[in-house]
Protein backbone atom coordinates (compact mmCIF):
# COMPACT_ATOMS: atom_id res chain seq x y z
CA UNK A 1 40.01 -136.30 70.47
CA UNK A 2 40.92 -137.44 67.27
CA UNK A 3 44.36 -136.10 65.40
CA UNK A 4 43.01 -136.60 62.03
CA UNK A 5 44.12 -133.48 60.05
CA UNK A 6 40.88 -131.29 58.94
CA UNK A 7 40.01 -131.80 55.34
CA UNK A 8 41.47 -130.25 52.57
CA UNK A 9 39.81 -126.99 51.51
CA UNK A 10 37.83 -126.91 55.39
CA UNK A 11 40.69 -124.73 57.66
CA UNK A 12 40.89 -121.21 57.15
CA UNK A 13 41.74 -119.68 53.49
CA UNK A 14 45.16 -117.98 53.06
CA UNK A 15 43.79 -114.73 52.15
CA UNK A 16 42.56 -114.80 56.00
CA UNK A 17 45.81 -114.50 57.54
CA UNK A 18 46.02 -111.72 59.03
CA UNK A 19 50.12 -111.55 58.10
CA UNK A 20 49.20 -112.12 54.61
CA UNK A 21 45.76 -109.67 53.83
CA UNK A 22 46.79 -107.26 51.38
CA UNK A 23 44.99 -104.13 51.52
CA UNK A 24 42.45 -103.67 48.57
CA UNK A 25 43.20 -101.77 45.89
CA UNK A 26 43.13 -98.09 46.47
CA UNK A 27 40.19 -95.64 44.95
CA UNK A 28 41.17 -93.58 42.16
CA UNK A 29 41.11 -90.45 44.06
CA UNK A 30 42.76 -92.08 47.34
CA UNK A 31 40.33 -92.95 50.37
CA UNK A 32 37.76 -96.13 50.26
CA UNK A 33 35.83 -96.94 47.43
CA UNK A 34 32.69 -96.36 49.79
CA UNK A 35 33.42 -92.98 50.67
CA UNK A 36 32.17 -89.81 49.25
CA UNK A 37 34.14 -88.13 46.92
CA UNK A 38 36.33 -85.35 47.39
CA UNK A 39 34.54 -81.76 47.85
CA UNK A 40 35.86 -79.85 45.54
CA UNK A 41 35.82 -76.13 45.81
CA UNK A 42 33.29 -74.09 43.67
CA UNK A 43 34.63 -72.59 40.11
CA UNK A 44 34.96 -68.94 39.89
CA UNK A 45 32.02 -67.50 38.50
CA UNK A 46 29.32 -70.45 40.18
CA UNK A 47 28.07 -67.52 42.59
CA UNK A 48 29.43 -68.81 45.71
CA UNK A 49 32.52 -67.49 47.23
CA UNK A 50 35.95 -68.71 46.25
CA UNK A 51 37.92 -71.05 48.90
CA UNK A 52 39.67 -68.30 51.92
CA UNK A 53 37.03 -65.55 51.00
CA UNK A 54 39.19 -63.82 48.30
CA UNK A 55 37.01 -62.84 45.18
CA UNK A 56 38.94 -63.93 41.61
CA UNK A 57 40.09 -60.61 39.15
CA UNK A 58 37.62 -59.91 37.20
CA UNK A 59 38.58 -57.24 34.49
CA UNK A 60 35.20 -56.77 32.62
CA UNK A 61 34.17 -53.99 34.47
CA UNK A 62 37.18 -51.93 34.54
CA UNK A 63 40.61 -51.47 32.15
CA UNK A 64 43.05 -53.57 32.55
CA UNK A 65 46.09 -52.93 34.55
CA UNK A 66 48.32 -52.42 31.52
CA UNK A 67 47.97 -50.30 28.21
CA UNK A 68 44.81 -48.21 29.44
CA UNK A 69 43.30 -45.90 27.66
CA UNK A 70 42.70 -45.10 23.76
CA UNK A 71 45.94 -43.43 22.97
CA UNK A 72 48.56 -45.96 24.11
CA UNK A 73 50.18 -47.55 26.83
CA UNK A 74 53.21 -46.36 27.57
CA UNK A 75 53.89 -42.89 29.89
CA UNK A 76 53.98 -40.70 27.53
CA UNK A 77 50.46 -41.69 25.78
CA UNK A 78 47.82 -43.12 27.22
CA UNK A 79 48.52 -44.45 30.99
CA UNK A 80 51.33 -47.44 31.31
CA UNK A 81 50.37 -48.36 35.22
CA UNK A 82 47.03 -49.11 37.06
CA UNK A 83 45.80 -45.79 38.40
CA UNK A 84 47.56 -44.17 35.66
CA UNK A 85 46.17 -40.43 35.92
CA UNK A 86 47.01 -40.36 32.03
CA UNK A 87 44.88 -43.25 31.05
CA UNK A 88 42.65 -42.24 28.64
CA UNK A 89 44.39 -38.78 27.44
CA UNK A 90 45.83 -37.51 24.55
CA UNK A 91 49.70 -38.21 24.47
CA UNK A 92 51.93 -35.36 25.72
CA UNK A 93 53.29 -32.49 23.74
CA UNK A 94 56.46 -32.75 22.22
CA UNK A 95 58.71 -30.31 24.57
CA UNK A 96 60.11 -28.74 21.07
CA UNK A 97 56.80 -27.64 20.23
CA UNK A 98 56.03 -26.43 24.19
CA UNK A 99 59.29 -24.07 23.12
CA UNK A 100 57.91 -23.11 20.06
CA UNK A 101 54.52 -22.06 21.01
CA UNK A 102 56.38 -19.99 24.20
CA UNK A 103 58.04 -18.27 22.04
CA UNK A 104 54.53 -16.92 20.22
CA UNK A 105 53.10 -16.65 23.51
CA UNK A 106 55.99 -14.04 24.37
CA UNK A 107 56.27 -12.10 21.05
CA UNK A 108 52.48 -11.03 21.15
CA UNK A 109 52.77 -10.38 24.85
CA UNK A 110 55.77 -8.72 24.48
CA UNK A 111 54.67 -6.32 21.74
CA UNK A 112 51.65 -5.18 23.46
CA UNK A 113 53.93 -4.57 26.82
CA UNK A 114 56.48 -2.40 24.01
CA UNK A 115 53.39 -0.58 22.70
CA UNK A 116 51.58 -0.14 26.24
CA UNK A 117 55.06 0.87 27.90
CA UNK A 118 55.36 3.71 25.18
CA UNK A 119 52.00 4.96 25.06
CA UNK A 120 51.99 5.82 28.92
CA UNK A 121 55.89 6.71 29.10
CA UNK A 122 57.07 3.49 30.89
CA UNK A 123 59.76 2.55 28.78
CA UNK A 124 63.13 0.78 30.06
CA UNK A 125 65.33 2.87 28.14
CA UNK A 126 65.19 6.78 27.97
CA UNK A 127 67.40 9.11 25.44
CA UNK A 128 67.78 11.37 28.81
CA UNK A 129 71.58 11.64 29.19
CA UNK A 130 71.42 8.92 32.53
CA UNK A 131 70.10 6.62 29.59
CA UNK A 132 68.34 4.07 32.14
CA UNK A 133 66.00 5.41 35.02
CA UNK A 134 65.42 2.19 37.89
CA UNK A 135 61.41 3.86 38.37
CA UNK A 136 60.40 3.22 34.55
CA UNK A 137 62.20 -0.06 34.39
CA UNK A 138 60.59 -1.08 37.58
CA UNK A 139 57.01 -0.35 36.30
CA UNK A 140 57.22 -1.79 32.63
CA UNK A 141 58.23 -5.02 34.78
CA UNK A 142 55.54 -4.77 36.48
CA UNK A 143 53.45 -4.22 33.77
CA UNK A 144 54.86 -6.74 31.27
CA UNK A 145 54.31 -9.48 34.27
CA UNK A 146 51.12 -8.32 34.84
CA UNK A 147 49.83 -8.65 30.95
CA UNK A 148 51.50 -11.89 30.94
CA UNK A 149 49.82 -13.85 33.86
CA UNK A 150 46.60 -12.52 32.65
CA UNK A 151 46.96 -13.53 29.13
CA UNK A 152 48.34 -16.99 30.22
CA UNK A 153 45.59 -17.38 32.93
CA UNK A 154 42.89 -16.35 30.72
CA UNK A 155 43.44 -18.23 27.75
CA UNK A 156 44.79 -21.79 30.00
CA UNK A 157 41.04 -21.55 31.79
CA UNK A 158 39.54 -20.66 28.37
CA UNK A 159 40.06 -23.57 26.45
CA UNK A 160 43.38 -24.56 27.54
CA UNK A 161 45.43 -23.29 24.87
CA UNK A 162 46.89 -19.57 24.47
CA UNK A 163 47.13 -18.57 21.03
CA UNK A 164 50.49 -20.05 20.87
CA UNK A 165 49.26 -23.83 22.07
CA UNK A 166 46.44 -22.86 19.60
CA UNK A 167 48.62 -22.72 16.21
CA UNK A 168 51.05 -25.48 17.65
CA UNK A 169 47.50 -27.86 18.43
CA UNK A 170 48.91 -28.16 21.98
CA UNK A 171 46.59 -27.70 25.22
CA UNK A 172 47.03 -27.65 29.40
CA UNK A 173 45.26 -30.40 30.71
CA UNK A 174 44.66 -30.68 34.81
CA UNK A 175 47.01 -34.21 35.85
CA UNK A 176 44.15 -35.31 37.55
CA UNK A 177 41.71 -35.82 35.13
CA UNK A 178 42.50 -34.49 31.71
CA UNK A 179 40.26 -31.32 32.42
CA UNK A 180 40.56 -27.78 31.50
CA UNK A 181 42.58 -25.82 34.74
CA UNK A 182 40.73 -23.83 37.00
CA UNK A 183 41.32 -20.14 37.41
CA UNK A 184 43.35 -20.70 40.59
CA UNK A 185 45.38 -23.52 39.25
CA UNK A 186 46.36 -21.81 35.89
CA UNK A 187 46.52 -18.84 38.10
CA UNK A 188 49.61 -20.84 39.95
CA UNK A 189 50.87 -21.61 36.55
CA UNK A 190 51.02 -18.58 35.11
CA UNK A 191 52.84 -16.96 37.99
CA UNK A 192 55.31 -19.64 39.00
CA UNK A 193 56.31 -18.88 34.91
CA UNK A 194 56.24 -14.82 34.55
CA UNK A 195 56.89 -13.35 38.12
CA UNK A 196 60.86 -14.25 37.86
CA UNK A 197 60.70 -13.91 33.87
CA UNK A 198 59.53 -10.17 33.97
CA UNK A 199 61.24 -9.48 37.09
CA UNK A 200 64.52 -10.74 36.92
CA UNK A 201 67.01 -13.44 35.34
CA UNK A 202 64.27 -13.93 31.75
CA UNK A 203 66.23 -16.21 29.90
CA UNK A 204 67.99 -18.17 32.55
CA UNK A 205 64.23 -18.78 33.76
CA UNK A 206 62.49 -19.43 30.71
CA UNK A 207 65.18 -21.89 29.97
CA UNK A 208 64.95 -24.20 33.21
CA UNK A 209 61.18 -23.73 33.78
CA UNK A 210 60.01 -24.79 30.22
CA UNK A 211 63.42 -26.91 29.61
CA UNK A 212 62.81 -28.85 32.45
CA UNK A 213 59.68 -30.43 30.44
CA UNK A 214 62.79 -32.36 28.31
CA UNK A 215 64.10 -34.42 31.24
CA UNK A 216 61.18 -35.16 33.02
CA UNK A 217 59.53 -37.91 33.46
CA UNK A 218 56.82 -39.48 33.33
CA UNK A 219 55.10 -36.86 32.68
CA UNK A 220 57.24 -34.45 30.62
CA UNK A 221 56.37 -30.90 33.41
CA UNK A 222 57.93 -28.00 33.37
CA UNK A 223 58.58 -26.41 36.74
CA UNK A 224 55.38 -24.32 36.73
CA UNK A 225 53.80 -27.43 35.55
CA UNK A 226 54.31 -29.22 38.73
CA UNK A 227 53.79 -26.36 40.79
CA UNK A 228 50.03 -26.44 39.34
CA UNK A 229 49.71 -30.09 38.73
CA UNK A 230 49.06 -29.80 35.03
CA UNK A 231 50.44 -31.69 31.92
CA UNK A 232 50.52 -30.31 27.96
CA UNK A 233 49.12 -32.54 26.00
CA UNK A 234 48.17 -32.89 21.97
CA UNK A 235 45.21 -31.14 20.91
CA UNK A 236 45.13 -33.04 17.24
């Protein structure tokens, strides 16, 4: 056996060593140069179904979530929040001019109940020496709440607007949709409103059914507003 050493450059190199061997160079990516890139999932809008079978917002079909409708995008114009049942409406009625035009709405009412009331001897007030008879007050109640619910019902199924709405450019609108109250809704309405005003406690009524349009929100009802589901909005 001989004990010469093996020529130079003959043994093993030193990038054989097994202690030595750096690994090559990652991929850009990661993984071996000689593997496949990287699936990479589909972009929205390829045709083929995102990554966990959830389908990306799309917004061209319907509004978007904020600001909907024409007339704004806050509450109290226009729809502020998706499913907004105001989106797309007219903004709502200033309560001041809901006041106003209740106040027409009662002094034509009001002088057709006087005029009725006379005509067929119904009146409150006698000049009899008992001054105030409980059987003639009770009827020209009756009466006065009678015209009233009619005149609101028929005008609020109408168009909307009773004459007083009508000068003011102010008009019921069904919550839902924006549409003009059925009979039995603005039926609802109208009674919720005149039953306790012609029957008892007017004023204190008036005040807290339509006042109650100034402190609510969002949608600005007054109590026989809610009772129906209706809003006022602007007619303009």
């Amino acid at each position: 056996m001989s004990t010469e050493p093996p020529p130079f450059g003959s043994g093993p190199s030193p990038d054989d060593d097994r202690f030595r061997k750096q690994p090559p160079p990652p991929h850009q990516g990661g993984g071996s140069p000689h593997d496949p890139p990287p699936q990479q999932p589909p972009p929205y809008g390829s045709g083929q179904e995102p990554p966990y079978g959830k389908q990306p917002p799309s917004y061209g079909s319907q509004p978007p979530p904020y600001g909907g409708g024409p007339y704004g995008g806050d509450p109290y114009g226009g729809g502020q929040y998706p499913n907004d049942p105001l989106a797309g409406m007219p903004p709502l009625a200033d309560s001041g001019k809901r006041v106003l035009a209740r106040i027409i709405d009662m002094i034509l009412v009001g002088i057709v109940v006087g005029l009725l009331a006379w005509a067929f001897r119904i009146s409150q007030y006698t000049v009899d020496s008992d001054g105030f008879e409980f059987g003639k007050s009770l009827a020209q109640e009756a009466l006065a709440a009678v015209l009233y619910i009619a005149y609101d019902t028929f005008f609020t199924v109408r168009n909307g607007q009773t004459l007083g709405k009508k000068l003011l450019k102010l008009r019921v609108a069904d919550l839902n949709d924006g549409s003009t109250p059925s009979t039995q809704t603005a039926l609802i309405r109208a009674a919720v409103l005149w039953l306790p005003f012609a029957f008892c406690c007017a004023c204190i009524w008036t005040a807290i059914a339509g006042g109650w349009s100034f402190f609510d929100k969002p949608y600005k009802q007054g109590l026989h507003d809610k009772a129906a589901k209706t809003v006022v909005v602007s007619a303009s």
